[in-house]
N, C-alpha and C. Protein backbone atom coordinates (compact mmCIF):
# COMPACT_ATOMS: atom_id res chain seq x y z
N UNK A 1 24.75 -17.76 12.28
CA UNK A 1 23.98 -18.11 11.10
C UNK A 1 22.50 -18.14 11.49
N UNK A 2 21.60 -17.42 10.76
CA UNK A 2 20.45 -17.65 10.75
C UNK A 2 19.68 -19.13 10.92
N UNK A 3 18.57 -18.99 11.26
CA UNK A 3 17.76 -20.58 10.86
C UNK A 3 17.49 -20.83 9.49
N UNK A 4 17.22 -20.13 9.10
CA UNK A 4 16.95 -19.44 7.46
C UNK A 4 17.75 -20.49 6.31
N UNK A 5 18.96 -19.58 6.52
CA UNK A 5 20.68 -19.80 6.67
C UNK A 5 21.10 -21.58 6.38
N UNK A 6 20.68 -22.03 7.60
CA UNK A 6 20.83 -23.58 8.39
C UNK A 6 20.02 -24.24 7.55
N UNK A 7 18.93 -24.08 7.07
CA UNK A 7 17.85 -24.80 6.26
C UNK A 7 18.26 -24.67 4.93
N UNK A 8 18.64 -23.63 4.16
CA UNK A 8 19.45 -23.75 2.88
C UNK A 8 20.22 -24.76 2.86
N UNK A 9 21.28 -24.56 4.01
CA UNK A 9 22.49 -25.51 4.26
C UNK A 9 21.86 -27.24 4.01
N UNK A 10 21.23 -27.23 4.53
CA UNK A 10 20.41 -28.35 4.52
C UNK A 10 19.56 -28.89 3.31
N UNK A 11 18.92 -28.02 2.82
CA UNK A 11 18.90 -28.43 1.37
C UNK A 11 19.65 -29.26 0.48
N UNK A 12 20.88 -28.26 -0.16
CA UNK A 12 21.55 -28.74 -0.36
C UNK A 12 22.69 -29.75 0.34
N UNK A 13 22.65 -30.12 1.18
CA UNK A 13 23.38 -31.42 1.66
C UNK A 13 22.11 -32.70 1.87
N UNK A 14 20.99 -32.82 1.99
CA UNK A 14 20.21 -33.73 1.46
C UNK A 14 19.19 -33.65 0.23
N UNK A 15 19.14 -34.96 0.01
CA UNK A 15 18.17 -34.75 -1.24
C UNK A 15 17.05 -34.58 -0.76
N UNK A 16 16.04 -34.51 -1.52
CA UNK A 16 14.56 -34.40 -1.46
C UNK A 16 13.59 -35.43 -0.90
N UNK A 17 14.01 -36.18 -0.94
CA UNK A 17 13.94 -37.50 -0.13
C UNK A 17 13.99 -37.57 1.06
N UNK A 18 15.12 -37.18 1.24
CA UNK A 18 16.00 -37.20 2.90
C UNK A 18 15.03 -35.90 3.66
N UNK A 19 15.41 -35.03 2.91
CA UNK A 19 15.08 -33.45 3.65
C UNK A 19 14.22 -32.82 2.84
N UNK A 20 13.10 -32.42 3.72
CA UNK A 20 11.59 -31.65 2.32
C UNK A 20 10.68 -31.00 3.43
N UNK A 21 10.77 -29.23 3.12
CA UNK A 21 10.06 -28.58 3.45
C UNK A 21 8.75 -28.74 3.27
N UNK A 22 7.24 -29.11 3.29
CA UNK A 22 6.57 -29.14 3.24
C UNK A 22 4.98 -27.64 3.05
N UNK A 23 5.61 -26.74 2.29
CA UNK A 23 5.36 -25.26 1.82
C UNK A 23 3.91 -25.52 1.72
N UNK A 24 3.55 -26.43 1.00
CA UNK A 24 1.79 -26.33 0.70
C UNK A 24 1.21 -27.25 1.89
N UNK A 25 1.26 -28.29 2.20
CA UNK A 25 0.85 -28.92 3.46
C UNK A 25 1.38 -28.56 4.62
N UNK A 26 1.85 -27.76 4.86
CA UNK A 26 2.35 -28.05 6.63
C UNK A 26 1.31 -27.52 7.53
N UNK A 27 0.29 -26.87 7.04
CA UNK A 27 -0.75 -27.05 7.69
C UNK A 27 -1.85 -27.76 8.39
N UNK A 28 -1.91 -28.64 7.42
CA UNK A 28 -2.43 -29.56 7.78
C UNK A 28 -1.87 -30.72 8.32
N UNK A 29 -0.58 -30.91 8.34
CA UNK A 29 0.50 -32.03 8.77
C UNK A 29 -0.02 -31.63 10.47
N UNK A 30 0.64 -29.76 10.74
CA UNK A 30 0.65 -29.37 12.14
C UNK A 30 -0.77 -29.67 12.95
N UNK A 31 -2.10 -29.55 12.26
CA UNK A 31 -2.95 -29.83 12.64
C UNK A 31 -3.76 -30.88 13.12
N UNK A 32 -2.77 -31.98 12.25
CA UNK A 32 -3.16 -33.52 12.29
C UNK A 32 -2.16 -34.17 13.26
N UNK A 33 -0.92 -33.67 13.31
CA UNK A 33 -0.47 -33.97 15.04
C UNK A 33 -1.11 -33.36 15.98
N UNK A 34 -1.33 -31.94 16.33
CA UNK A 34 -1.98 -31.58 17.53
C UNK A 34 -3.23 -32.19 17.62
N UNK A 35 -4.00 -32.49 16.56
CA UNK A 35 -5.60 -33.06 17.14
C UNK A 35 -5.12 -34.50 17.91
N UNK A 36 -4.43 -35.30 17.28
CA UNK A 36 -3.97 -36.67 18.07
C UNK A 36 -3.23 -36.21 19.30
N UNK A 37 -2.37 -35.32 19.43
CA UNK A 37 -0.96 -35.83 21.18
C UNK A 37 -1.13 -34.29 21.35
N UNK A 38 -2.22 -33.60 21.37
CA UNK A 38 -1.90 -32.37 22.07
C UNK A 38 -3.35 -32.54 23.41
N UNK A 39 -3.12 -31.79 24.30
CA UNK A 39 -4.89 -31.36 24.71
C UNK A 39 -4.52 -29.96 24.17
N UNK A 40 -5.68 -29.15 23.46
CA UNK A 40 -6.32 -27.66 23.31
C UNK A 40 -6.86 -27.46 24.46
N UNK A 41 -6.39 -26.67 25.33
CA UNK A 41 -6.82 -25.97 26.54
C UNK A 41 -7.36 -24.72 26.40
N UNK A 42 -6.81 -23.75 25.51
CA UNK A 42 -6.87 -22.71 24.82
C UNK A 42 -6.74 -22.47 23.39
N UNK A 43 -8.12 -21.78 22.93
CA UNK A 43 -8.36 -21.64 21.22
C UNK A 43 -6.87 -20.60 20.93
N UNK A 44 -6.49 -19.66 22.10
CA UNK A 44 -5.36 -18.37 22.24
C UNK A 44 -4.17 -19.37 21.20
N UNK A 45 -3.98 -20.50 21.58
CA UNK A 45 -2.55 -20.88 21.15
C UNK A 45 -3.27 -21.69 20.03
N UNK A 46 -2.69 -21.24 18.97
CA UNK A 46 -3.01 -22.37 17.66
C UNK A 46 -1.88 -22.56 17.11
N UNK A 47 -1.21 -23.58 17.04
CA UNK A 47 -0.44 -24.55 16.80
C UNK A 47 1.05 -24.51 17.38
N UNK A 48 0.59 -23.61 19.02
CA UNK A 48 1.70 -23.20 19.83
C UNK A 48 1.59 -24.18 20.92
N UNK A 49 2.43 -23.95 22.19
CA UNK A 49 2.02 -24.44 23.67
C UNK A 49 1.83 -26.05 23.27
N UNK A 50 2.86 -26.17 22.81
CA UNK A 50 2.41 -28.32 22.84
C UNK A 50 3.23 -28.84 23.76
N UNK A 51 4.08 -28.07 24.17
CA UNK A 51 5.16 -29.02 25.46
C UNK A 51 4.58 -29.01 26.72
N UNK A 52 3.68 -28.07 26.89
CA UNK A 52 3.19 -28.01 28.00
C UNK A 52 1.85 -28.81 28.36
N UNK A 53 1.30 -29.52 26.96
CA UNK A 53 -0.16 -29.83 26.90
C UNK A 53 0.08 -31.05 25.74
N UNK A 54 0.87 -32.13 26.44
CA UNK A 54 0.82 -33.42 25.37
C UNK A 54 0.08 -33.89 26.38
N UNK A 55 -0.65 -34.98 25.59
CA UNK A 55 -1.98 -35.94 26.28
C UNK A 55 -1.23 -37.12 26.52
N UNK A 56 -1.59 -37.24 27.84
CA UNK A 56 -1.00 -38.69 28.40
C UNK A 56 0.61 -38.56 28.13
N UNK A 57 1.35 -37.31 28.53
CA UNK A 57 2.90 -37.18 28.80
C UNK A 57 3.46 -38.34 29.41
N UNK A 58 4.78 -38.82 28.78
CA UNK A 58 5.67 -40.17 29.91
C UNK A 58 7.12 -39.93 29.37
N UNK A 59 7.62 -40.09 30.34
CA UNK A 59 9.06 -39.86 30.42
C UNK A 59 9.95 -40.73 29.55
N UNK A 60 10.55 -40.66 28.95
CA UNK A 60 11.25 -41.81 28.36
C UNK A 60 12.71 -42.29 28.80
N UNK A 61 13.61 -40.46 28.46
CA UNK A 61 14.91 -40.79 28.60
C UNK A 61 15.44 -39.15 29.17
N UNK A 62 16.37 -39.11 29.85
CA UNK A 62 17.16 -38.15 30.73
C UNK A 62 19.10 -38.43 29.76
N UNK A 63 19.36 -37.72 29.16
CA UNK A 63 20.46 -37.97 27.88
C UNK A 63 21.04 -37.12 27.88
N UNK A 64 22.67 -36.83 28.36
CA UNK A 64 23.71 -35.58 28.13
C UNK A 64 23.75 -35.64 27.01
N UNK A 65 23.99 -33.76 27.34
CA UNK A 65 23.33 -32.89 25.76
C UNK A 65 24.80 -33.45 24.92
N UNK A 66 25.82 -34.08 25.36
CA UNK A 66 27.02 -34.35 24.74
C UNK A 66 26.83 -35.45 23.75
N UNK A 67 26.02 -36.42 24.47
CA UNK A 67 25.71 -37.95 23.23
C UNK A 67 24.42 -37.90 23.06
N UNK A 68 23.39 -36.95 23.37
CA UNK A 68 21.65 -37.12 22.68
C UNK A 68 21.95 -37.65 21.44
N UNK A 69 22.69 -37.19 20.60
CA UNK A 69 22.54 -37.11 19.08
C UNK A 69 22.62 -39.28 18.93
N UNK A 70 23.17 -40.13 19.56
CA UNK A 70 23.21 -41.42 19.69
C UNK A 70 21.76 -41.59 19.64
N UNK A 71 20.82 -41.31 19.98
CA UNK A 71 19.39 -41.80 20.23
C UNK A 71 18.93 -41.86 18.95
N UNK A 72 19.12 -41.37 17.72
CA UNK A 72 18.52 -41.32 16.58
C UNK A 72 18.88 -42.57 15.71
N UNK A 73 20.02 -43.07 16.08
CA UNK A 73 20.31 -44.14 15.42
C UNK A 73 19.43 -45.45 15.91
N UNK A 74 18.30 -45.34 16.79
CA UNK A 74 17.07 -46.18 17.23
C UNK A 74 15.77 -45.92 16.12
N UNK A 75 15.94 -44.73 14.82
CA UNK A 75 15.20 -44.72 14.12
C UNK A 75 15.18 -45.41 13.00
N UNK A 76 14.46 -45.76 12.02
CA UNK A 76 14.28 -46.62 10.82
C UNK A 76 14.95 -46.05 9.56
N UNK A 77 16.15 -46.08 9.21
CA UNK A 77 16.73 -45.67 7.65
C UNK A 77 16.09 -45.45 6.85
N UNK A 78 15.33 -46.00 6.55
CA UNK A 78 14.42 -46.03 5.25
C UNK A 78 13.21 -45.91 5.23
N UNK A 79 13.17 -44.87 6.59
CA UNK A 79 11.52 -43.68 6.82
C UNK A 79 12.20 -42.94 6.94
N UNK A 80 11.08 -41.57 6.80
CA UNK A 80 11.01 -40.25 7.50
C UNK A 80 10.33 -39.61 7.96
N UNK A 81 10.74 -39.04 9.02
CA UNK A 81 9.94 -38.77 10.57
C UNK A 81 9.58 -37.20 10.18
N UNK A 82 8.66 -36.84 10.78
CA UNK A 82 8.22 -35.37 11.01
C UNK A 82 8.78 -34.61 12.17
N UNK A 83 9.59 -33.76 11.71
CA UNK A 83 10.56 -32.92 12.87
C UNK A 83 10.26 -31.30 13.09
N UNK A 84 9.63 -30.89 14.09
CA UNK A 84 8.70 -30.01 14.20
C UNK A 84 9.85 -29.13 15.32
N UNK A 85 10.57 -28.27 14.93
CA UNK A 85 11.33 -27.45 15.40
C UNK A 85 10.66 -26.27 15.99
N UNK A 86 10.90 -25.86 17.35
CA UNK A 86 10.44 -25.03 18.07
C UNK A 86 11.52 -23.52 18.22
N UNK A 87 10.90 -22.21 17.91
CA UNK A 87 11.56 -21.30 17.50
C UNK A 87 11.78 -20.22 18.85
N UNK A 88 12.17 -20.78 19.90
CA UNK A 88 11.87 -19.85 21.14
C UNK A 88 11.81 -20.78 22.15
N UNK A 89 11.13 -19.98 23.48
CA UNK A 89 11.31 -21.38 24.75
C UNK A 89 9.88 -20.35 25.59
N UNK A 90 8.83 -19.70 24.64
CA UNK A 90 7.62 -18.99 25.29
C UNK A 90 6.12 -20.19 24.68
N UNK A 91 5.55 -20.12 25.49
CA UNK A 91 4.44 -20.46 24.96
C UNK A 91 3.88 -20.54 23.26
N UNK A 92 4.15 -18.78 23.01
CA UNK A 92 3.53 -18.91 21.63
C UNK A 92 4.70 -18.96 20.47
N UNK A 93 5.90 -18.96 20.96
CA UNK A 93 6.93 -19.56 19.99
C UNK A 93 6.12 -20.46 18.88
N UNK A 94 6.90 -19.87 17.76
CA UNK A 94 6.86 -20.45 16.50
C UNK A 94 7.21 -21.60 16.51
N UNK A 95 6.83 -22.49 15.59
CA UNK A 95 6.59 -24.07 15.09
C UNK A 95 7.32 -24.51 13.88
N UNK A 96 8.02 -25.04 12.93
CA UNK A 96 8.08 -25.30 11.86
C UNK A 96 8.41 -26.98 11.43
N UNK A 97 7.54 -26.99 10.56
CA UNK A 97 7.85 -28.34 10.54
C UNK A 97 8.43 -28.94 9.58
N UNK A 98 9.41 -30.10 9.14
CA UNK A 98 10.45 -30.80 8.06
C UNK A 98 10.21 -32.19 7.99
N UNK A 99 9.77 -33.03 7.24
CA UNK A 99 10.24 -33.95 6.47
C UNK A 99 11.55 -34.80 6.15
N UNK A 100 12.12 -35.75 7.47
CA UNK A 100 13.36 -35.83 7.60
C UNK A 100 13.99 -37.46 7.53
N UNK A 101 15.05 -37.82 7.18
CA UNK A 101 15.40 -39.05 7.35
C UNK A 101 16.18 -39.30 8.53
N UNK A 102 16.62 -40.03 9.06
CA UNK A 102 17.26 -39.67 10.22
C UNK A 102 18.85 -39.36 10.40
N UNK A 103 19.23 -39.18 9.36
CA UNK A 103 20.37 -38.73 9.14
C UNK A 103 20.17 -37.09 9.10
N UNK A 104 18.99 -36.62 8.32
CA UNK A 104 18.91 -35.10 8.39
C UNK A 104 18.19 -35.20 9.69
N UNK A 105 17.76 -35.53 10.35
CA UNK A 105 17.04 -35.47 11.39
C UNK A 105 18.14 -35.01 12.44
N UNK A 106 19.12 -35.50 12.39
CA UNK A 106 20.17 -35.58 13.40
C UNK A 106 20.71 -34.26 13.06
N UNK A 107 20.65 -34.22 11.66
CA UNK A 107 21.74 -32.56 11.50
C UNK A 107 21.19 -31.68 12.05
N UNK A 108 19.43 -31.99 11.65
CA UNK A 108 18.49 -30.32 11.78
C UNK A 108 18.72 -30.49 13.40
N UNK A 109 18.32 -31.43 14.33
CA UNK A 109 18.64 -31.86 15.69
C UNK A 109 20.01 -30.76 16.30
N UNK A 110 21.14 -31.13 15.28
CA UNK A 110 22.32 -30.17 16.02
C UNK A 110 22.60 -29.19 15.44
N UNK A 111 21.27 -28.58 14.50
CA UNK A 111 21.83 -27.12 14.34
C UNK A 111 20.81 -26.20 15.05
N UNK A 112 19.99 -26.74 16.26
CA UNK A 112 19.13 -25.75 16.99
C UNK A 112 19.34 -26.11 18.86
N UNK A 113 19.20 -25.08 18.99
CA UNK A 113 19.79 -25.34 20.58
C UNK A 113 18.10 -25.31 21.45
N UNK A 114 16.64 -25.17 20.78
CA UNK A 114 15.92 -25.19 21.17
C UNK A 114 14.87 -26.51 21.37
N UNK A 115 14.24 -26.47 21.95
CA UNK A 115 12.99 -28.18 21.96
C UNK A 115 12.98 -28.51 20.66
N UNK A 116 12.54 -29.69 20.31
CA UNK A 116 11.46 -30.05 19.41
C UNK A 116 11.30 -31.32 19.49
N UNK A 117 10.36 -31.33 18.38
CA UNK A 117 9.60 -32.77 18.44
C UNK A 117 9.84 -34.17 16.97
N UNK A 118 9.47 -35.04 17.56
CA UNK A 118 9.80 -35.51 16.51
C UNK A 118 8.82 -36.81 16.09
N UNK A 119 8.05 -36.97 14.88
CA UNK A 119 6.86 -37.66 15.21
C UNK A 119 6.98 -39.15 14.00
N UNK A 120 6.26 -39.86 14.29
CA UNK A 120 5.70 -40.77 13.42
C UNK A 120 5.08 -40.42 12.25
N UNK A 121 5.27 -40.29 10.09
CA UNK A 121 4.62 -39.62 9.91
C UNK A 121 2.88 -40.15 9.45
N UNK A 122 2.89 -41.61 10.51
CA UNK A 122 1.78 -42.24 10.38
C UNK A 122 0.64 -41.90 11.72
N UNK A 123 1.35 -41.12 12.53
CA UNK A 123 1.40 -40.43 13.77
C UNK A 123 0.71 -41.71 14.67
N UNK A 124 1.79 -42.30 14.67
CA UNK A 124 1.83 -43.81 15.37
C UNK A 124 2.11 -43.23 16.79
N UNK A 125 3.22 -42.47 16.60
CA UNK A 125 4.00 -42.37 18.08
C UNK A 125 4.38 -40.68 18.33
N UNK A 126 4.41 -40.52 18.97
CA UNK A 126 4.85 -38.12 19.41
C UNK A 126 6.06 -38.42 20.35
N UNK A 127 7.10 -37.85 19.65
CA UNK A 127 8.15 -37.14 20.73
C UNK A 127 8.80 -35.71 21.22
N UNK A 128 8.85 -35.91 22.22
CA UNK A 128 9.28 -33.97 22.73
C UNK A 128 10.86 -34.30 23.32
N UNK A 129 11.47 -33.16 22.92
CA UNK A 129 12.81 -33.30 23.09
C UNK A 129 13.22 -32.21 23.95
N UNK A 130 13.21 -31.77 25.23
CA UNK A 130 13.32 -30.51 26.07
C UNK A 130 14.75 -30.53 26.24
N UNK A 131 15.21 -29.49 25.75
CA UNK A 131 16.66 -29.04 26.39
C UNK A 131 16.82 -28.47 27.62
N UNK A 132 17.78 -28.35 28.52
CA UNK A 132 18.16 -28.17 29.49
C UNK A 132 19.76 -28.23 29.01
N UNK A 133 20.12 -27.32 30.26
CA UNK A 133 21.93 -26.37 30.28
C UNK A 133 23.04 -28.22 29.67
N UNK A 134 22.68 -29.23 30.08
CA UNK A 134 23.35 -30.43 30.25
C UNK A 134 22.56 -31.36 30.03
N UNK A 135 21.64 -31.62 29.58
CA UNK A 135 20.68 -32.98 29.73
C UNK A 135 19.46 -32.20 28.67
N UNK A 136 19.26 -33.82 27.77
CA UNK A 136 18.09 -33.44 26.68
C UNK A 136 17.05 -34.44 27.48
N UNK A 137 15.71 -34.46 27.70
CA UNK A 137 15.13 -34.80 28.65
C UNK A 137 13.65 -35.21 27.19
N UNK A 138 13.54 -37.07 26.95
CA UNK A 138 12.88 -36.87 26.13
C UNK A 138 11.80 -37.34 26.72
N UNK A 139 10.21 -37.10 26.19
CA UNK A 139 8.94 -37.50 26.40
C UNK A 139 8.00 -37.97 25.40
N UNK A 140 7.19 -38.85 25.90
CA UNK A 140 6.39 -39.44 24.50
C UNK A 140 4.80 -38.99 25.17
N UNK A 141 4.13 -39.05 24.13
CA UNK A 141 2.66 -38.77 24.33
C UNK A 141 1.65 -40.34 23.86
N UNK A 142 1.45 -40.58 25.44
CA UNK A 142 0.62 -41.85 25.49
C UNK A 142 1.44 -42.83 25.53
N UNK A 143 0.88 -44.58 25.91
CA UNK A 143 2.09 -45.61 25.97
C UNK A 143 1.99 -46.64 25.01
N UNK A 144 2.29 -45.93 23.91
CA UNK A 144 2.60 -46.38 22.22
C UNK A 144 4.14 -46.12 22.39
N UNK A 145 4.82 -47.58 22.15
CA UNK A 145 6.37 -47.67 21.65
C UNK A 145 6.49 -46.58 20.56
N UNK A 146 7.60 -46.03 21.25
CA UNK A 146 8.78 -45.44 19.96
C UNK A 146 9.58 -45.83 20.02
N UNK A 147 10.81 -45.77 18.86
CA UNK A 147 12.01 -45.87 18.55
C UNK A 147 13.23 -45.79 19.49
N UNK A 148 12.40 -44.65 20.00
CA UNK A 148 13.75 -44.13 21.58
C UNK A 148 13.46 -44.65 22.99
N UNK A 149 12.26 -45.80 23.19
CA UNK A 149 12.20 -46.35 24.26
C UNK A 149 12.99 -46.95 24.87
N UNK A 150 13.56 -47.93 24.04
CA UNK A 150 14.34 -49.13 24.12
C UNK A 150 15.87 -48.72 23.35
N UNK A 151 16.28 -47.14 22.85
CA UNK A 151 17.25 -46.98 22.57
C UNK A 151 18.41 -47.30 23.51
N UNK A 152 19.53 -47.50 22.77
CA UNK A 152 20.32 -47.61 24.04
C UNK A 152 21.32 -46.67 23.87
N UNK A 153 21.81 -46.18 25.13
CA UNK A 153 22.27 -44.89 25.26
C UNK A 153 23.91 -44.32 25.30
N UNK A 154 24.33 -45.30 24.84
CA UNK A 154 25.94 -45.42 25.03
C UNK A 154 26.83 -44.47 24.63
């Protein structure tokens, strides 16, 4: 199935509420996270290369790719987070970003086998979610609490 495909799917299984493409703003959403938790090293990458260039990177959590999906239940029900899906594993890989509750958060989460991020949409707090063959390996930008600090991992 396409990504395409997966995001229809998703539509219709949350409401508008829960799950919302962001068609006229996501420009400026993407822009207003990278100016806060990215460094710009290069004008070359615009609104690419953020895993490699979060400001003030820290480790959080090391999580088999079998129970990652447990960590989300450390998020707030009744917000929604900005989930910035990464389309590739190159530098200038594509970006897209969703509007999520953490229930869709978790779906869009297990219908991509690639990074992404997942943010505050007060951009309180930045998270990066790196996959690896067995282990989701998460990171925060700067030492502002998130949700998944103190998750517990069971």
């Amino acid at each position: 199935m396409m990504w395409e495909e997966k995001i229809e799917k998703l539509k219709k299984e949350f409401s508008a509420q829960e799950f919302h493409i962001p068609f006229t703003n996501w420009l400026g959403i993407m822009k207003g996270i990278e100016s806060k938790f990215i460094v710009k090293q290069s004008s070359t990458y615009f609104l690419t290369n953020w895993k490699e260039n979060i400001k003030s990177r820290y480790f959080v959590h090391g999580i088999a790719s079998s129970t990652f999906q447990n960590i989300f239940i450390a998020l707030d029900e009744s917000q929604t987070y900005w989930f910035v899906a990464v389309m590739g594993n190159v530098p200038t890989s594509k970006q897209y970003v969703y509007s999520c509750s953490p229930r869709a958060l978790l779906s869009l989460a297990s219908m991509t086998s690639n990074d992404f991020f997942i943010v505050d949409k007060r951009l309180s707090w930045f998270t990066y979610f790196h996959r690896t063959d067995d282990k989701v390996i998460v990171y925060k930008s700067g030492e502002t609490e998130t949700p998944f600090d103190t998750a517990v991992l069971s």
